[in-house]
C-alpha atoms as a PDB file:
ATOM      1  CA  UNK A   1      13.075  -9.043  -2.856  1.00  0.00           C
ATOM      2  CA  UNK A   2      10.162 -11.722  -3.294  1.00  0.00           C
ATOM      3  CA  UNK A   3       7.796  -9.002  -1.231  1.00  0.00           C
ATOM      4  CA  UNK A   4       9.069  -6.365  -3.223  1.00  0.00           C
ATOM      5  CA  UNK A   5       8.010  -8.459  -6.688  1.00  0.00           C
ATOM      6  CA  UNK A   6       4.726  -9.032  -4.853  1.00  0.00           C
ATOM      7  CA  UNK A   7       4.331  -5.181  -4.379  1.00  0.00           C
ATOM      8  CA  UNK A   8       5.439  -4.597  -7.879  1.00  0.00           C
ATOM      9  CA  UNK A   9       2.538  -6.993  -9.052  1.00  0.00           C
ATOM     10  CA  UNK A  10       0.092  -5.172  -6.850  1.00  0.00           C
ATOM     11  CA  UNK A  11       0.387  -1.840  -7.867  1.00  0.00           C
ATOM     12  CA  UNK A  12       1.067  -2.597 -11.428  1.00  0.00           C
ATOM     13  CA  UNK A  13      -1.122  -5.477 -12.563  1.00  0.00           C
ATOM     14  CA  UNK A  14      -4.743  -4.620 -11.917  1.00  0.00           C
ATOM     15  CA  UNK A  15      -6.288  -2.114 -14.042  1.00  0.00           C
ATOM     16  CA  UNK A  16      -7.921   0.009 -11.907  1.00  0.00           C
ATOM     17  CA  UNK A  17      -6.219   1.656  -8.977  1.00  0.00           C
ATOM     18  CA  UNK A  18      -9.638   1.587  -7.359  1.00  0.00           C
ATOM     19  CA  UNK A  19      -9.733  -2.127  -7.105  1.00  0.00           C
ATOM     20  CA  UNK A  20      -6.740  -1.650  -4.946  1.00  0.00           C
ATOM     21  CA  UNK A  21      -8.321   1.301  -2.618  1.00  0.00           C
ATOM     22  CA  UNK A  22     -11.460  -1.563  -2.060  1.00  0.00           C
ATOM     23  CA  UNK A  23      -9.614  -4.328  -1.342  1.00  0.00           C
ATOM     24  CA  UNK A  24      -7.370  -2.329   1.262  1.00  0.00           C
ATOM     25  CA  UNK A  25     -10.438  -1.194   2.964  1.00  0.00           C
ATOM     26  CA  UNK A  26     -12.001  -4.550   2.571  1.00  0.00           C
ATOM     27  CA  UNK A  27     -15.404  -2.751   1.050  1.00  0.00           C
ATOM     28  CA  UNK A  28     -14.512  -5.808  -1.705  1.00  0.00           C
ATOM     29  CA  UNK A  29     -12.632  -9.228  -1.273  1.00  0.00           C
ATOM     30  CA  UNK A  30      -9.523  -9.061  -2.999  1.00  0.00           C
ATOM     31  CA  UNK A  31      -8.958 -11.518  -5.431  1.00  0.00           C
ATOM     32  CA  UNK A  32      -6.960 -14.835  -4.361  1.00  0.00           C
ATOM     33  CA  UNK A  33      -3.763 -13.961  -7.052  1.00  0.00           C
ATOM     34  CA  UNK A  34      -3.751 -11.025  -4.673  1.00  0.00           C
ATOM     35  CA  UNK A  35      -4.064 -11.939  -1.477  1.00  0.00           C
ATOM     36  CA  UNK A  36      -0.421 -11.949  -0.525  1.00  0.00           C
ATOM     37  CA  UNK A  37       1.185 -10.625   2.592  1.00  0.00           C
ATOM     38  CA  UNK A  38       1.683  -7.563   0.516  1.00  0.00           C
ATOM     39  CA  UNK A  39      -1.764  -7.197   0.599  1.00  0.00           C
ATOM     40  CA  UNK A  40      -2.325  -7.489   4.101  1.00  0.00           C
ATOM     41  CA  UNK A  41       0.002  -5.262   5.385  1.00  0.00           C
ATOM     42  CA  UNK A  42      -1.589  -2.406   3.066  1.00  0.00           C
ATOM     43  CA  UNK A  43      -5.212  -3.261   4.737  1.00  0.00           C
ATOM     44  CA  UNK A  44      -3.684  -3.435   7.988  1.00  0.00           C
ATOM     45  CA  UNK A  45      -2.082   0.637   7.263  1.00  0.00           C
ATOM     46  CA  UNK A  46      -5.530   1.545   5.808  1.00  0.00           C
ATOM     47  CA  UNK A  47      -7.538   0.457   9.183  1.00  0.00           C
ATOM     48  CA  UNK A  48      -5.339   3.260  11.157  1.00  0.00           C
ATOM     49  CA  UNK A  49      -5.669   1.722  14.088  1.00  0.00           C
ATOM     50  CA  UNK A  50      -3.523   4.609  15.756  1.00  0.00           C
ATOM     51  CA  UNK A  51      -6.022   7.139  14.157  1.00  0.00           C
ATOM     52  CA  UNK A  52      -2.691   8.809  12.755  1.00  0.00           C
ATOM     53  CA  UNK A  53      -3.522  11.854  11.090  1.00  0.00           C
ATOM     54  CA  UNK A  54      -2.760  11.219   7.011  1.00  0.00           C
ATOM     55  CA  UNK A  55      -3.724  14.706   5.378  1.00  0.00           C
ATOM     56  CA  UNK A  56      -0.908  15.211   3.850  1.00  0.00           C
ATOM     57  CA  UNK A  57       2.349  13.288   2.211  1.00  0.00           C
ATOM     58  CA  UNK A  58       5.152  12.720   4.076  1.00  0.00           C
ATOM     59  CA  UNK A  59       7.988  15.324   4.414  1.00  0.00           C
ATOM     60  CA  UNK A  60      10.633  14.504   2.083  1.00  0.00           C
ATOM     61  CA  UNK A  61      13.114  16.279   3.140  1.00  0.00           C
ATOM     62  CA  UNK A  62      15.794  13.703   3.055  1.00  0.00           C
ATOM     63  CA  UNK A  63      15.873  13.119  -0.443  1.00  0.00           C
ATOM     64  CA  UNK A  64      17.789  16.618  -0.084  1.00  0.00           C
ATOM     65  CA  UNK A  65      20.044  16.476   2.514  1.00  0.00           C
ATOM     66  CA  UNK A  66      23.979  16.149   1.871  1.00  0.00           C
ATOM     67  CA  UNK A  67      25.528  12.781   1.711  1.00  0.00           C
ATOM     68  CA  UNK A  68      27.671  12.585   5.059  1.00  0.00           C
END
């Protein structure tokens, strides 16, 4: 829950979503009342390391399957 407030914060409190794109590709140093693990993991997914292919968004498909 506490990561998940920390999240909330992150995407919610700066105003500018491209502060968030530089500090997750560390072309700017994020800000200390940022700098959580939150913020970490999200740099660590933007490096790639797997070189994962990310052209498109996820399939969603579950949102529509039947309950079972």
């Amino acid at each position: 829950e506490e990561q998940l407030n920390r999240y909330d914060r992150l995407i919610n409190e700066p105003s500018n979503d491209w502060d968030i794109y530089y500090w997750a590709t560390e072309a700017k140093p994020t800000p200390a009342e940022f700098d959580t693990d939150v913020m970490a993991m999200l740099r660590e997914f933007a490096k790639n390391r797997n070189r994962e292919q990310r052209l498109r968004q996820p399939d969603l498909e579950y949102l529509f399957e039947a309950p079972r």
